[in-house]
Protein backbone atom coordinates (compact mmCIF):
# COMPACT_ATOMS: atom_id res chain seq x y z
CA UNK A 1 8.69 -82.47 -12.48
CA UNK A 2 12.19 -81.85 -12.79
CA UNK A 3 11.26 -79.60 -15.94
CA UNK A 4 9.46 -77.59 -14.00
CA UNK A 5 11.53 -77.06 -11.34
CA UNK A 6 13.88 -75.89 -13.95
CA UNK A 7 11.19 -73.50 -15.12
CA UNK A 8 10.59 -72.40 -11.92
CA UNK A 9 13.82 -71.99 -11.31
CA UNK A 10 15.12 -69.74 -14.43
CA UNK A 11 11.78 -67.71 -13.38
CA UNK A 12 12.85 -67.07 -9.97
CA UNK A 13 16.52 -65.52 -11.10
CA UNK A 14 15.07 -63.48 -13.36
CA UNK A 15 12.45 -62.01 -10.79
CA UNK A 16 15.31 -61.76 -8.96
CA UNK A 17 17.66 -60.08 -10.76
CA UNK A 18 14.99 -57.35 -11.17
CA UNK A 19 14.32 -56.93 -8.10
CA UNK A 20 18.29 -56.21 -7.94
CA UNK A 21 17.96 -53.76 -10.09
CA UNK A 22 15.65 -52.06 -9.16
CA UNK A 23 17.25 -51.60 -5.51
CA UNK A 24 20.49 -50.47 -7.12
CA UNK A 25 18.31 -48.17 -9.03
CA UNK A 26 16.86 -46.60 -6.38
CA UNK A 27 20.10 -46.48 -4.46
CA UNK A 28 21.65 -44.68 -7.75
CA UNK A 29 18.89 -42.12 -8.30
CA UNK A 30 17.41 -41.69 -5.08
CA UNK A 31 14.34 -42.91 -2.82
CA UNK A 32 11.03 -41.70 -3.31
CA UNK A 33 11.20 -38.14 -1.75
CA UNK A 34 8.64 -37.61 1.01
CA UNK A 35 5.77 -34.80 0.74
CA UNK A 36 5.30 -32.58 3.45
CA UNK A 37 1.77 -30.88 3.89
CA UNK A 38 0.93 -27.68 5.62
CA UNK A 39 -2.09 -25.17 6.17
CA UNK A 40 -1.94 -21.78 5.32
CA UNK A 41 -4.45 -19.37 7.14
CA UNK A 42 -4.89 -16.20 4.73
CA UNK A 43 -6.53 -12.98 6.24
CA UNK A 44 -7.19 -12.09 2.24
CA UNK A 45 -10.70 -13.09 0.99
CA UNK A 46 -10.18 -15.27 -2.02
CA UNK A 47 -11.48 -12.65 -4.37
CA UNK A 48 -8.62 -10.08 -3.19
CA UNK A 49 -5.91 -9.54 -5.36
CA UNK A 50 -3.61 -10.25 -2.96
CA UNK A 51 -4.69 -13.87 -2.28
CA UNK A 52 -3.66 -14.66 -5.74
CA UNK A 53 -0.52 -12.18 -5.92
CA UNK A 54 1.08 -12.91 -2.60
CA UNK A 55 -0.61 -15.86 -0.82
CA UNK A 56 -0.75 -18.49 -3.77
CA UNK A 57 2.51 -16.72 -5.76
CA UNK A 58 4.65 -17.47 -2.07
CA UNK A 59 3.46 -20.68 -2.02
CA UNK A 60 3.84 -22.12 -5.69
CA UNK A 61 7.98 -20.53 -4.56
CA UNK A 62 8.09 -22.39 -1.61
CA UNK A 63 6.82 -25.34 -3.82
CA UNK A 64 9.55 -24.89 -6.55
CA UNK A 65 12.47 -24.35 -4.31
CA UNK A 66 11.34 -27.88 -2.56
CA UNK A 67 10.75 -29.65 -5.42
CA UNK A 68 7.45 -30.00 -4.61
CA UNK A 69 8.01 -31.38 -1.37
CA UNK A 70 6.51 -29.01 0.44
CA UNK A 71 3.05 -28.46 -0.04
CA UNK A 72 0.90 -25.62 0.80
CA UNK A 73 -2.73 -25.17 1.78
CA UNK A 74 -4.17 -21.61 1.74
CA UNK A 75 -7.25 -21.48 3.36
CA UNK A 76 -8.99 -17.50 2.78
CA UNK A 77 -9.88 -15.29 5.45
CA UNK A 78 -11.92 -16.57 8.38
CA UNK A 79 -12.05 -20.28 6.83
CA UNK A 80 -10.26 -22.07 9.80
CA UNK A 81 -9.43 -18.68 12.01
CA UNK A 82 -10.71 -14.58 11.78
CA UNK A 83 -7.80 -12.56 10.80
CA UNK A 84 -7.13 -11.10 13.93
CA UNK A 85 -6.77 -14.54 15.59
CA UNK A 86 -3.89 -15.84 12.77
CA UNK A 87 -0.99 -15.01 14.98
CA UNK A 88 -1.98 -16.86 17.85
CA UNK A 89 -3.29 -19.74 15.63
CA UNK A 90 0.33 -20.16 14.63
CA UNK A 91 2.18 -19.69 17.30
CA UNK A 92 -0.36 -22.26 19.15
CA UNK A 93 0.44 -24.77 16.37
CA UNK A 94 -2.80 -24.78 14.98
CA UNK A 95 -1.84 -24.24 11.85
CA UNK A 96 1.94 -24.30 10.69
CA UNK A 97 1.59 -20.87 8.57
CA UNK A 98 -0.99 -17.80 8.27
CA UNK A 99 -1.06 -14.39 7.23
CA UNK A 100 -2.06 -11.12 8.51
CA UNK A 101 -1.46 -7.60 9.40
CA UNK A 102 1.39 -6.52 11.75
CA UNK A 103 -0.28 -4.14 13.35
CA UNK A 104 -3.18 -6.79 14.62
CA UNK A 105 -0.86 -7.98 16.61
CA UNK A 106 0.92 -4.57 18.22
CA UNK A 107 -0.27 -5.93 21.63
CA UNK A 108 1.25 -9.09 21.77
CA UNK A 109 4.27 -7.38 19.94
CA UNK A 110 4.88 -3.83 19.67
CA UNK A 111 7.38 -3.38 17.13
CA UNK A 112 4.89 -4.49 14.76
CA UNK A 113 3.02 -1.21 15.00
CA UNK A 114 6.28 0.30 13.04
CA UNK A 115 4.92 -1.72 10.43
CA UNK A 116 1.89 0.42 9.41
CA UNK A 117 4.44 2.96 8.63
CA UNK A 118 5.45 6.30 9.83
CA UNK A 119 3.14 9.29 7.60
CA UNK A 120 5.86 10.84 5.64
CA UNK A 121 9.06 8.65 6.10
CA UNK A 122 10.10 6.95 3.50
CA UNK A 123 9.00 8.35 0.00
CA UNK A 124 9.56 5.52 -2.84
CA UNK A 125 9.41 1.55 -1.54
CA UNK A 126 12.90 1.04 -2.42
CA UNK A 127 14.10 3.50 0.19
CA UNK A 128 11.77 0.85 2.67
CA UNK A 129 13.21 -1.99 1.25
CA UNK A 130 16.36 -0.78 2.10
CA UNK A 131 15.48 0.09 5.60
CA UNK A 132 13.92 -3.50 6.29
CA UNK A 133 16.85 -5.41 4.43
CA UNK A 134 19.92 -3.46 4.40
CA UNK A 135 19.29 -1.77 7.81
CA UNK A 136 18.03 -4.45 9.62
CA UNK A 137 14.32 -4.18 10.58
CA UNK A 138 13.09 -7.02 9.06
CA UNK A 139 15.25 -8.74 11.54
CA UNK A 140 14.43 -6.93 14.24
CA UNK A 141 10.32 -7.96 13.28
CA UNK A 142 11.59 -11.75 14.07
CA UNK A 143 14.10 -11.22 16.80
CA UNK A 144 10.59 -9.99 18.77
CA UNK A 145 8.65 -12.85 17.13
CA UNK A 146 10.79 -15.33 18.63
CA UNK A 147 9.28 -15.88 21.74
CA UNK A 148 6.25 -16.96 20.21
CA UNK A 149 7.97 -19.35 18.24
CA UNK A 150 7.02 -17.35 15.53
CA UNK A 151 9.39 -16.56 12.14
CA UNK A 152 8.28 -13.52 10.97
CA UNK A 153 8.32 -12.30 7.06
CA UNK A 154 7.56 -9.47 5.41
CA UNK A 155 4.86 -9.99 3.10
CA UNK A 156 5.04 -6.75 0.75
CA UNK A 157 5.93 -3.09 1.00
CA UNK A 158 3.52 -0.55 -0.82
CA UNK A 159 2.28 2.86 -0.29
CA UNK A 160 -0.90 4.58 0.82
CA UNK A 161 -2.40 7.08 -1.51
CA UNK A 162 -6.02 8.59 -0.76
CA UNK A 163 -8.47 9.84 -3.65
CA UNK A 164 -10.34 12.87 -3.26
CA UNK A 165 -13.40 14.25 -4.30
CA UNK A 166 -11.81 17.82 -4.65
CA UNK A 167 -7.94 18.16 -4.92
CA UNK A 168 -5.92 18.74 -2.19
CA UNK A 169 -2.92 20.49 -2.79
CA UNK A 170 -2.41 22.66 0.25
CA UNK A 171 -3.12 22.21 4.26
CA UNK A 172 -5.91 24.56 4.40
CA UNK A 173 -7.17 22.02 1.60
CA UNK A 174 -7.88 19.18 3.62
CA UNK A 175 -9.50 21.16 7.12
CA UNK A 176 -12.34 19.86 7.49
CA UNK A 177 -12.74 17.41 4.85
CA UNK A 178 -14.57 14.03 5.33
CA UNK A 179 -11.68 11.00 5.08
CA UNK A 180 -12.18 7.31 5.28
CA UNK A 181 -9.52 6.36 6.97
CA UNK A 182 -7.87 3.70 10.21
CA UNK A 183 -5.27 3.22 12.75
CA UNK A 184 -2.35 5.47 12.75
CA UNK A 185 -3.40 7.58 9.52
CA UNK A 186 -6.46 8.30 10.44
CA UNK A 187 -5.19 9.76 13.63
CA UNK A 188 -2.46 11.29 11.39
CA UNK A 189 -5.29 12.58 9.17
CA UNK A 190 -6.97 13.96 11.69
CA UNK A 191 -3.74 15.86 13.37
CA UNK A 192 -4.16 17.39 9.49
CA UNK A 193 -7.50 19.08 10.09
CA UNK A 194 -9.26 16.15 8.36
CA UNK A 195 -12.17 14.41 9.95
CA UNK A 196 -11.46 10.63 9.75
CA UNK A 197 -14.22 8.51 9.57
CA UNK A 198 -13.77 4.52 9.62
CA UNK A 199 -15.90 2.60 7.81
CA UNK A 200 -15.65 -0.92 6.08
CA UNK A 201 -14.75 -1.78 2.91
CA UNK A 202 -18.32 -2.33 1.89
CA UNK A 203 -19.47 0.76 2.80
CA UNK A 204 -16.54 2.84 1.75
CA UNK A 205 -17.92 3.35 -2.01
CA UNK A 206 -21.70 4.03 -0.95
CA UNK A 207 -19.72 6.94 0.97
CA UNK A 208 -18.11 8.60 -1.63
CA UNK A 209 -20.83 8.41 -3.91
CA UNK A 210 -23.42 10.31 -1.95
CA UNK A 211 -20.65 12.51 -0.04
CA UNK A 212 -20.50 10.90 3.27
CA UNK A 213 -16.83 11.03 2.90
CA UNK A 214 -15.00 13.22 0.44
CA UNK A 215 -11.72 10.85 0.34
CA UNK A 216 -10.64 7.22 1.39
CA UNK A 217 -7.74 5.51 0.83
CA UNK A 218 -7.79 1.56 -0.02
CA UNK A 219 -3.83 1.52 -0.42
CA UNK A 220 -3.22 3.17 -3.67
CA UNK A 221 -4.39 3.50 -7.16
CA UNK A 222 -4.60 -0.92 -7.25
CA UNK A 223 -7.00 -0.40 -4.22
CA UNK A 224 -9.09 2.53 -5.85
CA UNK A 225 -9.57 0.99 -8.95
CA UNK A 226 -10.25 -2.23 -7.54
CA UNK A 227 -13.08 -0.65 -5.28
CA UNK A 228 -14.14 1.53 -7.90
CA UNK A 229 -13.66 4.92 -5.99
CA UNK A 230 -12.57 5.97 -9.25
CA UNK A 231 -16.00 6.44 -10.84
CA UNK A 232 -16.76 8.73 -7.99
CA UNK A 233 -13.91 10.27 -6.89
CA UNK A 234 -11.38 11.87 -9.26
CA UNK A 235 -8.34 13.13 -7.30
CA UNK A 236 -5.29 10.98 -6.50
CA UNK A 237 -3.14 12.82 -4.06
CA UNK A 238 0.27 12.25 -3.95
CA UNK A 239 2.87 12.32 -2.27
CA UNK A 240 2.45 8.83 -0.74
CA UNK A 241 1.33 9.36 3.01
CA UNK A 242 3.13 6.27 4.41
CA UNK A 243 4.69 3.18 3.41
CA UNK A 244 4.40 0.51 4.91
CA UNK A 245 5.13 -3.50 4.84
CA UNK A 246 2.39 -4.53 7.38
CA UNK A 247 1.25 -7.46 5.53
CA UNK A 248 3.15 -10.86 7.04
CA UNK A 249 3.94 -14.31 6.82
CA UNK A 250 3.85 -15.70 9.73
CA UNK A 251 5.54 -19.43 10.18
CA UNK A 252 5.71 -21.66 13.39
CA UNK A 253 8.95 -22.89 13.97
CA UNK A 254 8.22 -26.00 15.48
CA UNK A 255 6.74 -27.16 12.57
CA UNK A 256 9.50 -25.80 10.42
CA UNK A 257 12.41 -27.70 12.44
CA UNK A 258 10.61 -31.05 11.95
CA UNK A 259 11.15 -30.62 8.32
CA UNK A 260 14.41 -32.46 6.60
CA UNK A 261 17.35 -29.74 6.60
CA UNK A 262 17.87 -28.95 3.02
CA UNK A 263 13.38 -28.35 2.74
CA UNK A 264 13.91 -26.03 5.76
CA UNK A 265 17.00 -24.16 3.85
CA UNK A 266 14.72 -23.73 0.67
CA UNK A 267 11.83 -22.50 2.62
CA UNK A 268 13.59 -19.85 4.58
CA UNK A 269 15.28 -18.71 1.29
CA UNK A 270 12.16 -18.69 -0.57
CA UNK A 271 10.04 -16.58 1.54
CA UNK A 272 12.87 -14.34 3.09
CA UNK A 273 13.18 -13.08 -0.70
CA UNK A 274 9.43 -12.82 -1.39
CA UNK A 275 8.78 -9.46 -0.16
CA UNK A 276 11.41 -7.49 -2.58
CA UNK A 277 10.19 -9.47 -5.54
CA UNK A 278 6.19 -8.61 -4.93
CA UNK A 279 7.19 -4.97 -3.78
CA UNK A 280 8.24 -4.00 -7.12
CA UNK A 281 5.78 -6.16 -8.68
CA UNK A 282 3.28 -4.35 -6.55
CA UNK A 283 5.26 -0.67 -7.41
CA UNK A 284 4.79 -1.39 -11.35
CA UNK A 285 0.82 -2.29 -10.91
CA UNK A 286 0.44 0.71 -9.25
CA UNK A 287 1.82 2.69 -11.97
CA UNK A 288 0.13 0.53 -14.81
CA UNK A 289 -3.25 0.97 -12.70
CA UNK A 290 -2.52 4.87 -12.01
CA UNK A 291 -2.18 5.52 -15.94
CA UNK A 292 -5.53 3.76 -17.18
CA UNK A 293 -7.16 5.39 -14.44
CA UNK A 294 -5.92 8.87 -15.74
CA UNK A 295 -6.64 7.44 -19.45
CA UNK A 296 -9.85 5.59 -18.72
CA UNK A 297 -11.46 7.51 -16.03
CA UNK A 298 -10.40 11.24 -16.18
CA UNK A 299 -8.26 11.01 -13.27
CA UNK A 300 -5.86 13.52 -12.31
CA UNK A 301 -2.98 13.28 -10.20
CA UNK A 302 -2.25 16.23 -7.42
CA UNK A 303 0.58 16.53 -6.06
CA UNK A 304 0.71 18.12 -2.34
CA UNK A 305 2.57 21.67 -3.17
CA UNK A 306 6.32 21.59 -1.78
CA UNK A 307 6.31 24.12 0.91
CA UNK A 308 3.01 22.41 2.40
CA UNK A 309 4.34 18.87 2.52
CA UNK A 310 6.89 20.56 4.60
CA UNK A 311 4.25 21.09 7.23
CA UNK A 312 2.62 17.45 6.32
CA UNK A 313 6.10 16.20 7.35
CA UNK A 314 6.46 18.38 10.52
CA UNK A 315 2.93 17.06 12.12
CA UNK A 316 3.76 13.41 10.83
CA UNK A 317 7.21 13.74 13.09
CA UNK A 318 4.75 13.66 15.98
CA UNK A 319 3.73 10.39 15.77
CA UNK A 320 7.31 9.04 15.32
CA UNK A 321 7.89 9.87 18.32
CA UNK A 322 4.61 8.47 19.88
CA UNK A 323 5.22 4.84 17.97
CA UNK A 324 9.69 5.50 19.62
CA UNK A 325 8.04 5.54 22.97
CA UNK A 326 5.71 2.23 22.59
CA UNK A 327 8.85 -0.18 23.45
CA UNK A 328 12.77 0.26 23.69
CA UNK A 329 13.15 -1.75 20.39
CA UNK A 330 10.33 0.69 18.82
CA UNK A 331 13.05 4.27 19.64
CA UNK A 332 15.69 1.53 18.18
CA UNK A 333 13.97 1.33 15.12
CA UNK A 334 12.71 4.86 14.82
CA UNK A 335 16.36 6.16 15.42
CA UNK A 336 17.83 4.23 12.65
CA UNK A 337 14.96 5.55 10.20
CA UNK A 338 16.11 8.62 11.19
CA UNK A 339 19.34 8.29 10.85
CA UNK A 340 18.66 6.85 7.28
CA UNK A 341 16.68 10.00 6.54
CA UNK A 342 19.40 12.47 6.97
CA UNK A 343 21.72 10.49 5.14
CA UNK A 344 19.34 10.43 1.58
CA UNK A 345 18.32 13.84 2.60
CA UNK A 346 14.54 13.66 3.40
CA UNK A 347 15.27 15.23 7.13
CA UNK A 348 17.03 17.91 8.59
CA UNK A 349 19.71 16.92 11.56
């Protein structure tokens, strides 16, 4: 009896004494971190580009600068919301994170029309970039997001190039010519002497191939080839006729605050950042896609002559104006572009 009492005994200690251990391990090195889970409500299609390039690519950063304890959902367009809907989705708390286009949401907030663009503004994406970082827009986008307990973040800044069927080099080049087209460049396009037509995406290459339209712009030379308005059409025009950072992140805060203070910290600084990183990334596809279309495909590049992008310019000045007038922070916004403008030289004081 006594024996095993002893055995017992020496049996407990030792159970004991690891059990010690491992408490002053987990002291030393930490308690199991906890894993936070959210839902991400994508208005990209899971076969888009982008739902790969921004949606999963911001969210495998968010998961590295948490170390992993953060993770992610996406869910593709229309699986829990429609696109339209994604704003109110998160600001509702239906979902702590979605994505969408700015301009969707141009009721609810009108600054975010300025995020279509302005037709011949800004000419490269850096010059943007600079406008929405070093100039303060992006800031701007969530000081008006606020109230919907919203944090707004630029997604990615690109341009819009059409491709023609002909190429268009001069004004008189583009009257009457058959454009798909939307929103604020359309109406721009028309203001041209184009006819803008909208149509969807499916429909856009059945267009060009039987001569519906004579030109349609899907973004840029990424969007053409992806849509394969290439094997129809064989005209990229250039200059770029807006650019634009309409695509969003869109976070609720609510959900954000109830995270742990240092996850909150990497989160902001993860998807603050996102947008310059993918804008280049985005800038150098375009060129890589741009060449094998010219290679591959027997594209050629025209370039709107000098004197006529003068008058592009002029009749794209209109609609500045327009978008200044929509709200007081809108003429803010506009009047520091402007401002910007004369100082690199694109505009006249």
């Amino acid at each position: 009896m006594k024996q095993n009492f002893k055995k017992f005994s020496k049996s407990f200690k030792v159970a004991a004494v690891l059990a010690l251990s491992l408490v002053i391990a987990t002291h030393a090195f930490g308690e199991e971190k906890k894993v936070y889970k959210w839902k991400f409500q994508s208005h990209f299609t899971s076969s888009s580009p982008a739902y790969t390039d921004s949606v999963k690519a911001m969210i495998e950063d968010v998961k590295e600068a948490t170390d992993g304890r953060l993770i992610i959902e996406p869910f593709p367009a229309g699986s829990l919301v429609p696109g339209k809907e994604v704003y109110n989705a998160v600001a509702r708390g239906m979902v702590q994170m979605g994505g969408g286009v700015g301009g969707y949401y141009q009721n609810r907030v009108p600054l975010l029309a300025l995020t279509a663009g302005l037709p011949y503004s800004f000419m490269n994406v850096d010059e943007a970039l600079y406008f929405h970082d070093q100039l303060g827009f992006e800031k701007m986008l969530q000081k008006a997001c606020e109230k919907d307990g919203i944090l707004y973040n630029t997604d990615n800044i690109y341009g819009t190039e059409p491709v023609f069927k002909k190429p268009i080099r001069t004004l008189a080049d583009l009257q009457g010519t058959k454009v798909r087209s939307y929103g604020g460049l359309a109406k721009f396009l028309g203001s041209l002497g184009a006819t803008a037509i909208f149509l969807p995406g499916s429909e856009i290459y059945p267009a060009l191939s039987t001569g519906v339209v004579e030109g349609a712009h899907w973004g840029a030379a990424q969007g053409a080839t992806n849509m394969g308005f290439y094997e129809v059409a064989k005209y990229h025009m250039k200059p770029t006729l807006t650019i634009s950072g309409q695509t969003c992140f869109l976070t609720n805060k609510k959900a954000l605050e109830k995270l742990p203070a240092d996850i909150q910290k990497a989160f902001i600084g993860a998807v603050s950042t996102f947008h310059a990183r993918r804008a280049i990334q985005y800038a150098i596809k375009e060129d890589i896609a741009l060449a094998k279309a010219v290679k591959d495909k027997g594209v050629e590049v025209v370039w709107v002559e000098p004197e006529e992008q003068k008058k592009f310019a002029k009749i794209g000045m209109q609609f500045w104006e327009e978008e200044a007038a929509r709200c007081p922070e809108c003429k803010v916004a506009v009047d520091k572009m402007k401002n910007f403008l004369v100082e690199i030289g694109h505009l006249d004081k």
